[in-house]
PDB file of N, CA and C in Angstrom:
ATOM      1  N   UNK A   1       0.826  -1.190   0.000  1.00  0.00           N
ATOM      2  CA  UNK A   1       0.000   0.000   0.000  1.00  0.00           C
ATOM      3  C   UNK A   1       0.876   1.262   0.000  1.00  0.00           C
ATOM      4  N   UNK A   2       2.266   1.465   0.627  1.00  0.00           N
ATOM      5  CA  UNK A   2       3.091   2.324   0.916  1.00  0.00           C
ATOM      6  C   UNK A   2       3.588   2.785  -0.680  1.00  0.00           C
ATOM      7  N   UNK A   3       3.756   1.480  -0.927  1.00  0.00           N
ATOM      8  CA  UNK A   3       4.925   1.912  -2.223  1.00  0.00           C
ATOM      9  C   UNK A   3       3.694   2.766  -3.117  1.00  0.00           C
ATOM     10  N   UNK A   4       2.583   2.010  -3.361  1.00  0.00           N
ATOM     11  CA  UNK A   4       1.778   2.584  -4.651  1.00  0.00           C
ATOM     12  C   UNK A   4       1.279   4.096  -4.254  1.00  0.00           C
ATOM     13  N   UNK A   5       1.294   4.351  -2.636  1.00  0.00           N
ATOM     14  CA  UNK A   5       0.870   5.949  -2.388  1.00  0.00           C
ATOM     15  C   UNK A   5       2.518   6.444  -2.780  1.00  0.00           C
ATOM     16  N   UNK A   6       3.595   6.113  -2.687  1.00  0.00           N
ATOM     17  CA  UNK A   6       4.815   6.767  -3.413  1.00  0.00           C
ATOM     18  C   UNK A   6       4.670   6.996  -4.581  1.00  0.00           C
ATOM     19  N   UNK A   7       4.518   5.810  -5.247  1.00  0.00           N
ATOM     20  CA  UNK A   7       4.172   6.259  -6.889  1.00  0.00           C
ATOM     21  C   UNK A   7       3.305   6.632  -7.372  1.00  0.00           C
ATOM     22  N   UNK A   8       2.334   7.048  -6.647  1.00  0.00           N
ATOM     23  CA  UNK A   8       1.244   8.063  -7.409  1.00  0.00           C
ATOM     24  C   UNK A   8       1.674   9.449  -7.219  1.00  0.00           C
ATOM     25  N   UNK A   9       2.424   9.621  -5.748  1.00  0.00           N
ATOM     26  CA  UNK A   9       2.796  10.668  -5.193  1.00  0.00           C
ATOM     27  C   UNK A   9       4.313  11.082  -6.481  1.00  0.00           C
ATOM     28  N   UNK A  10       5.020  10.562  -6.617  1.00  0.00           N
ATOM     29  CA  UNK A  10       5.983  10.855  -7.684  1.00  0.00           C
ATOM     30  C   UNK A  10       5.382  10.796  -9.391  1.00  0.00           C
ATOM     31  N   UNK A  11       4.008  10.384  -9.985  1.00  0.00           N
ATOM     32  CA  UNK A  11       3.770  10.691 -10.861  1.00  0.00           C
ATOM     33  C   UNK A  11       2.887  12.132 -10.522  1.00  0.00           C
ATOM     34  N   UNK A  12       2.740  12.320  -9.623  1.00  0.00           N
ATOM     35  CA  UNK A  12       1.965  13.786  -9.336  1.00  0.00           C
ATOM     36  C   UNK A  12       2.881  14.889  -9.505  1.00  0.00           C
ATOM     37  N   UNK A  13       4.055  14.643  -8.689  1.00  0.00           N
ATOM     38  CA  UNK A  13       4.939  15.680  -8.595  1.00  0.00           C
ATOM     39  C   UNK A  13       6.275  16.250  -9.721  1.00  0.00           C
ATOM     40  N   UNK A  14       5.955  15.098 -10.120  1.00  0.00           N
ATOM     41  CA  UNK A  14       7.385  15.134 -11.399  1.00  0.00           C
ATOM     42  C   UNK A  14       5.958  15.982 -12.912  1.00  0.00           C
ATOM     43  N   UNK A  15       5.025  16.228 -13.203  1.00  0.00           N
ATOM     44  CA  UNK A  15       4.857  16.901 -13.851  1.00  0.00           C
ATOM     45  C   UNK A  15       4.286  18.126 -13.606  1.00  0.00           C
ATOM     46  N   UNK A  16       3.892  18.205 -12.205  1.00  0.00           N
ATOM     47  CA  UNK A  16       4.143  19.685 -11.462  1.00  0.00           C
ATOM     48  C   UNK A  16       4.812  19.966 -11.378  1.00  0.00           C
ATOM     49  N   UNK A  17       5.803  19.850 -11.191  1.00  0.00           N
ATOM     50  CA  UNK A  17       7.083  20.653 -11.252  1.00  0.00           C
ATOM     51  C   UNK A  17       7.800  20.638 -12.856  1.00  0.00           C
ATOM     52  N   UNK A  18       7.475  20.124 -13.648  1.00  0.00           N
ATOM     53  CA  UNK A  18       7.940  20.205 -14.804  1.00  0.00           C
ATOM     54  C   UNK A  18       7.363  21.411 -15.187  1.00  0.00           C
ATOM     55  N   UNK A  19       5.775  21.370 -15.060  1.00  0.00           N
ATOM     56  CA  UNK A  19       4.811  22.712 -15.383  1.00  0.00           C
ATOM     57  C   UNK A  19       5.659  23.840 -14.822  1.00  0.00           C
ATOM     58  N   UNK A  20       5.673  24.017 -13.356  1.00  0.00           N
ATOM     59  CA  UNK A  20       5.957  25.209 -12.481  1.00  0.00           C
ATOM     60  C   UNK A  20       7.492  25.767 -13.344  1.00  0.00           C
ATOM     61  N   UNK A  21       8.412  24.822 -14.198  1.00  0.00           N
ATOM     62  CA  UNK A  21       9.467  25.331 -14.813  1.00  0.00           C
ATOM     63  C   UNK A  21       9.220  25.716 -16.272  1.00  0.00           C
ATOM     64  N   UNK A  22       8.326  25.391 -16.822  1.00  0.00           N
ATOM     65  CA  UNK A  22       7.780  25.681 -18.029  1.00  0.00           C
ATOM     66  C   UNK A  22       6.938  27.459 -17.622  1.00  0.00           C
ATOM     67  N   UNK A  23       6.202  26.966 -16.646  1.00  0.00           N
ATOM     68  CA  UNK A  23       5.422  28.870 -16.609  1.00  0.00           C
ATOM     69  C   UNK A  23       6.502  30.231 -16.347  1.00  0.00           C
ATOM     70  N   UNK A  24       7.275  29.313 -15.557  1.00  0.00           N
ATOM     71  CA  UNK A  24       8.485  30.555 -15.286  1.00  0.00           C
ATOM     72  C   UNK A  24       9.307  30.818 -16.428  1.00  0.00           C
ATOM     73  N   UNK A  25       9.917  30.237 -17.262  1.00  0.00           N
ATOM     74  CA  UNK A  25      10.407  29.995 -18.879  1.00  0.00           C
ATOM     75  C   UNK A  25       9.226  31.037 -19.856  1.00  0.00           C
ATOM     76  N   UNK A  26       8.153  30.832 -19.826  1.00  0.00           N
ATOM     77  CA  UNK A  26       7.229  31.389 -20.356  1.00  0.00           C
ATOM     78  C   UNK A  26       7.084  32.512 -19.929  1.00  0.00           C
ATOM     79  N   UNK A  27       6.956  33.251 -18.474  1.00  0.00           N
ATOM     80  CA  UNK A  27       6.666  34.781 -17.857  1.00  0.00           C
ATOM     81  C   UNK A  27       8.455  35.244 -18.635  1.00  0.00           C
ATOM     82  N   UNK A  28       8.965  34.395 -18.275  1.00  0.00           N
ATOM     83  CA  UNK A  28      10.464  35.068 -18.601  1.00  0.00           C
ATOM     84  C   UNK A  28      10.469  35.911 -20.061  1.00  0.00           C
ATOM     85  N   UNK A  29      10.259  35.113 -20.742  1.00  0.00           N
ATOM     86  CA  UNK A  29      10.119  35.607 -22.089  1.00  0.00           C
ATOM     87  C   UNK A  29       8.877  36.633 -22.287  1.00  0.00           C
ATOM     88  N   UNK A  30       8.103  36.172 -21.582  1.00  0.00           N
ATOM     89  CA  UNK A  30       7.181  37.599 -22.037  1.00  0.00           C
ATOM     90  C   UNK A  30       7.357  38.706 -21.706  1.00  0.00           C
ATOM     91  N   UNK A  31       8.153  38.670 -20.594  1.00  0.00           N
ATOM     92  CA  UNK A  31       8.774  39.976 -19.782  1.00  0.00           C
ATOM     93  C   UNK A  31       9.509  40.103 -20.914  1.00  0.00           C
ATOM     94  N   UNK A  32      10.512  39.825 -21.342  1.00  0.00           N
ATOM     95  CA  UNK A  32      12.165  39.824 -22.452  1.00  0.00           C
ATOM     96  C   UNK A  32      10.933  40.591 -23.657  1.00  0.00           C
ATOM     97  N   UNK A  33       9.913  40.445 -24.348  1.00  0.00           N
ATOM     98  CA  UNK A  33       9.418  40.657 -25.471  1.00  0.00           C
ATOM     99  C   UNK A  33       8.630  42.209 -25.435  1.00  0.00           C
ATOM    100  N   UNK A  34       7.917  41.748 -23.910  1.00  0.00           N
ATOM    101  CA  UNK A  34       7.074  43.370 -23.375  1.00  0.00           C
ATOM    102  C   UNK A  34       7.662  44.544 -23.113  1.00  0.00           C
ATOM    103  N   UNK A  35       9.126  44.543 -22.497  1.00  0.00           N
ATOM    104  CA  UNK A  35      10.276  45.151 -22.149  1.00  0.00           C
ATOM    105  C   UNK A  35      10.970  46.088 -23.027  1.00  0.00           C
ATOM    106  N   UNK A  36      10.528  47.498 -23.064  1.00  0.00           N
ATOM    107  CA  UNK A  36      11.266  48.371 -24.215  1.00  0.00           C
ATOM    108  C   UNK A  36      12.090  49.178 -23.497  1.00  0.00           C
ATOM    109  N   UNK A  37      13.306  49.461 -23.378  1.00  0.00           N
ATOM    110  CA  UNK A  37      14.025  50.022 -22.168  1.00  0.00           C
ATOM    111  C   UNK A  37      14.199  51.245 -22.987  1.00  0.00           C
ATOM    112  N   UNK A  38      13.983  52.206 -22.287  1.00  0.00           N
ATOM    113  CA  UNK A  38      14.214  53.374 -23.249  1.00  0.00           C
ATOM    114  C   UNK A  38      15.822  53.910 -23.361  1.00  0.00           C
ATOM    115  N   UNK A  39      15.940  54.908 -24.587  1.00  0.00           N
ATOM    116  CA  UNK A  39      17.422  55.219 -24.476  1.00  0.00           C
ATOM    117  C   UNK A  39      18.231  55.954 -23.124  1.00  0.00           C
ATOM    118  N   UNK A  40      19.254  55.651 -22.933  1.00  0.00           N
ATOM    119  CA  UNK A  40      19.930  56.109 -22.143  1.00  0.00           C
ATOM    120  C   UNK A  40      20.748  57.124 -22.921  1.00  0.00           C
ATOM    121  N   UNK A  41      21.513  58.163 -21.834  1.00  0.00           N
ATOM    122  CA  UNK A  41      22.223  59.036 -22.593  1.00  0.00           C
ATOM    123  C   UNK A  41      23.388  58.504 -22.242  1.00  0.00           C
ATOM    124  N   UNK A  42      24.466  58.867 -23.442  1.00  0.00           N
ATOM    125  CA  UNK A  42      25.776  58.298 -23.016  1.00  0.00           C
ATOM    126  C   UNK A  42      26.861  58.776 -24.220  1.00  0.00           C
ATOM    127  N   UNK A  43      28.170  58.941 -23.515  1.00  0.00           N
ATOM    128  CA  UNK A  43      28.621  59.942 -23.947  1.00  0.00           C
ATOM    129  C   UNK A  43      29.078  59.640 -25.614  1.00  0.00           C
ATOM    130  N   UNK A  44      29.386  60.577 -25.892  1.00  0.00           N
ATOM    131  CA  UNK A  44      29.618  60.631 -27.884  1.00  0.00           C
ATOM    132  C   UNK A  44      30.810  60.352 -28.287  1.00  0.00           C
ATOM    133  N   UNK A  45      32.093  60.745 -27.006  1.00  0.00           N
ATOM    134  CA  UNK A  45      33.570  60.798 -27.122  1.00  0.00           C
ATOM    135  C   UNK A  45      34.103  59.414 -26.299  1.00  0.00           C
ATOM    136  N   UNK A  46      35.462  59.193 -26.475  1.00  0.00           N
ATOM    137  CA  UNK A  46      35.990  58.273 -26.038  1.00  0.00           C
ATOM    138  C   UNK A  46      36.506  59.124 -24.485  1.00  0.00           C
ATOM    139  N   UNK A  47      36.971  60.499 -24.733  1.00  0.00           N
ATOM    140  CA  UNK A  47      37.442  61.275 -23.363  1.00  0.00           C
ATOM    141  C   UNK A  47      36.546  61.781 -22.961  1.00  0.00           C
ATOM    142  N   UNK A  48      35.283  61.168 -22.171  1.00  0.00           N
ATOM    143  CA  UNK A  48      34.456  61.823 -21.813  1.00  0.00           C
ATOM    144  C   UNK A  48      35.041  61.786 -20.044  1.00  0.00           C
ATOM    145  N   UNK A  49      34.653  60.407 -20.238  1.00  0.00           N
ATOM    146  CA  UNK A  49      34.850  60.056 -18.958  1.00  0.00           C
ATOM    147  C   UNK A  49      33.441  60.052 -17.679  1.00  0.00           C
ATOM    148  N   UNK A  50      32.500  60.020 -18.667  1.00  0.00           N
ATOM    149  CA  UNK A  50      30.975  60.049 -17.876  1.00  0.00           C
ATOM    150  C   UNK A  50      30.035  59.540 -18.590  1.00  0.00           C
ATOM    151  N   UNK A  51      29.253  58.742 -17.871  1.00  0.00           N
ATOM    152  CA  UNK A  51      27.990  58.284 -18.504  1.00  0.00           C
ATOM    153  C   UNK A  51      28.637  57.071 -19.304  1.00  0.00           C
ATOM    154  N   UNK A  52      27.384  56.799 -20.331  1.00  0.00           N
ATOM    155  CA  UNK A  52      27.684  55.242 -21.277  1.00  0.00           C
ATOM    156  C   UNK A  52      27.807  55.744 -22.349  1.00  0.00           C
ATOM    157  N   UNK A  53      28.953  54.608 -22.749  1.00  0.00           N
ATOM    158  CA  UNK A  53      29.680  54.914 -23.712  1.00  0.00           C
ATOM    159  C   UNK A  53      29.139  53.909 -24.696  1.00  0.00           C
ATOM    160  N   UNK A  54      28.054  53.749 -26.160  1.00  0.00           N
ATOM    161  CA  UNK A  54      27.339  52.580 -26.420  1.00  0.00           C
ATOM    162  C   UNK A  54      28.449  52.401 -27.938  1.00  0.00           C
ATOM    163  N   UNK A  55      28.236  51.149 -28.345  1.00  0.00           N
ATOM    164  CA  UNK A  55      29.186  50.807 -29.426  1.00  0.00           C
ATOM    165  C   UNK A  55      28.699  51.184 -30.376  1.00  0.00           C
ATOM    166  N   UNK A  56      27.196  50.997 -30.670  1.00  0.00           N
ATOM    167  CA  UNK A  56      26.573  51.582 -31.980  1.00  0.00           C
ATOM    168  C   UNK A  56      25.403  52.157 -31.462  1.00  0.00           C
ATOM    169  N   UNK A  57      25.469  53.243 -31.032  1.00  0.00           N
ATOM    170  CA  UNK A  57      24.274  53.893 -30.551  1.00  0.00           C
ATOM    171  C   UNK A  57      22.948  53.618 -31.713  1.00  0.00           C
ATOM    172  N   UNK A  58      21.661  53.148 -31.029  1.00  0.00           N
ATOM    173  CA  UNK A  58      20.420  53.275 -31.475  1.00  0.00           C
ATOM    174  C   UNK A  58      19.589  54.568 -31.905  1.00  0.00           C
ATOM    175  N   UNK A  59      19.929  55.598 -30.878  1.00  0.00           N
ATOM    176  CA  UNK A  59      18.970  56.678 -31.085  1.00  0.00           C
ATOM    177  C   UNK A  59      19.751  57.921 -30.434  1.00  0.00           C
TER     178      UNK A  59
END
């Protein structure tokens, strides 16, 4: 009786928790897609010496 309440108990839990890593995978990315970070300012010169310095500025 012990063992078969184990193995129902481990077919319960092994695809709950498969789920619970799949929804977090999923919020992750929707955050990554919803996420528009706006421009930062950053400097234009190599001797600035302040702020970000971007490799190919966007905007």
């Amino acid at each position: 009786m012990k063992r078969s309440r184990t193995k129902w108990l481990l077919w319960a839990l092994v695809p709950a928790g498969l789920l619970l890593v799949a929804a977090a995978n999923a919020h992750l990315v929707y955050v990554a897609i919803q996420s528009q970070p706006e421009c930062v300012e950053h400097s234009k010169s190599v001797g600035d010496g302040h702020g970000y310095r971007a490799a190919k500025p966007a905007c």
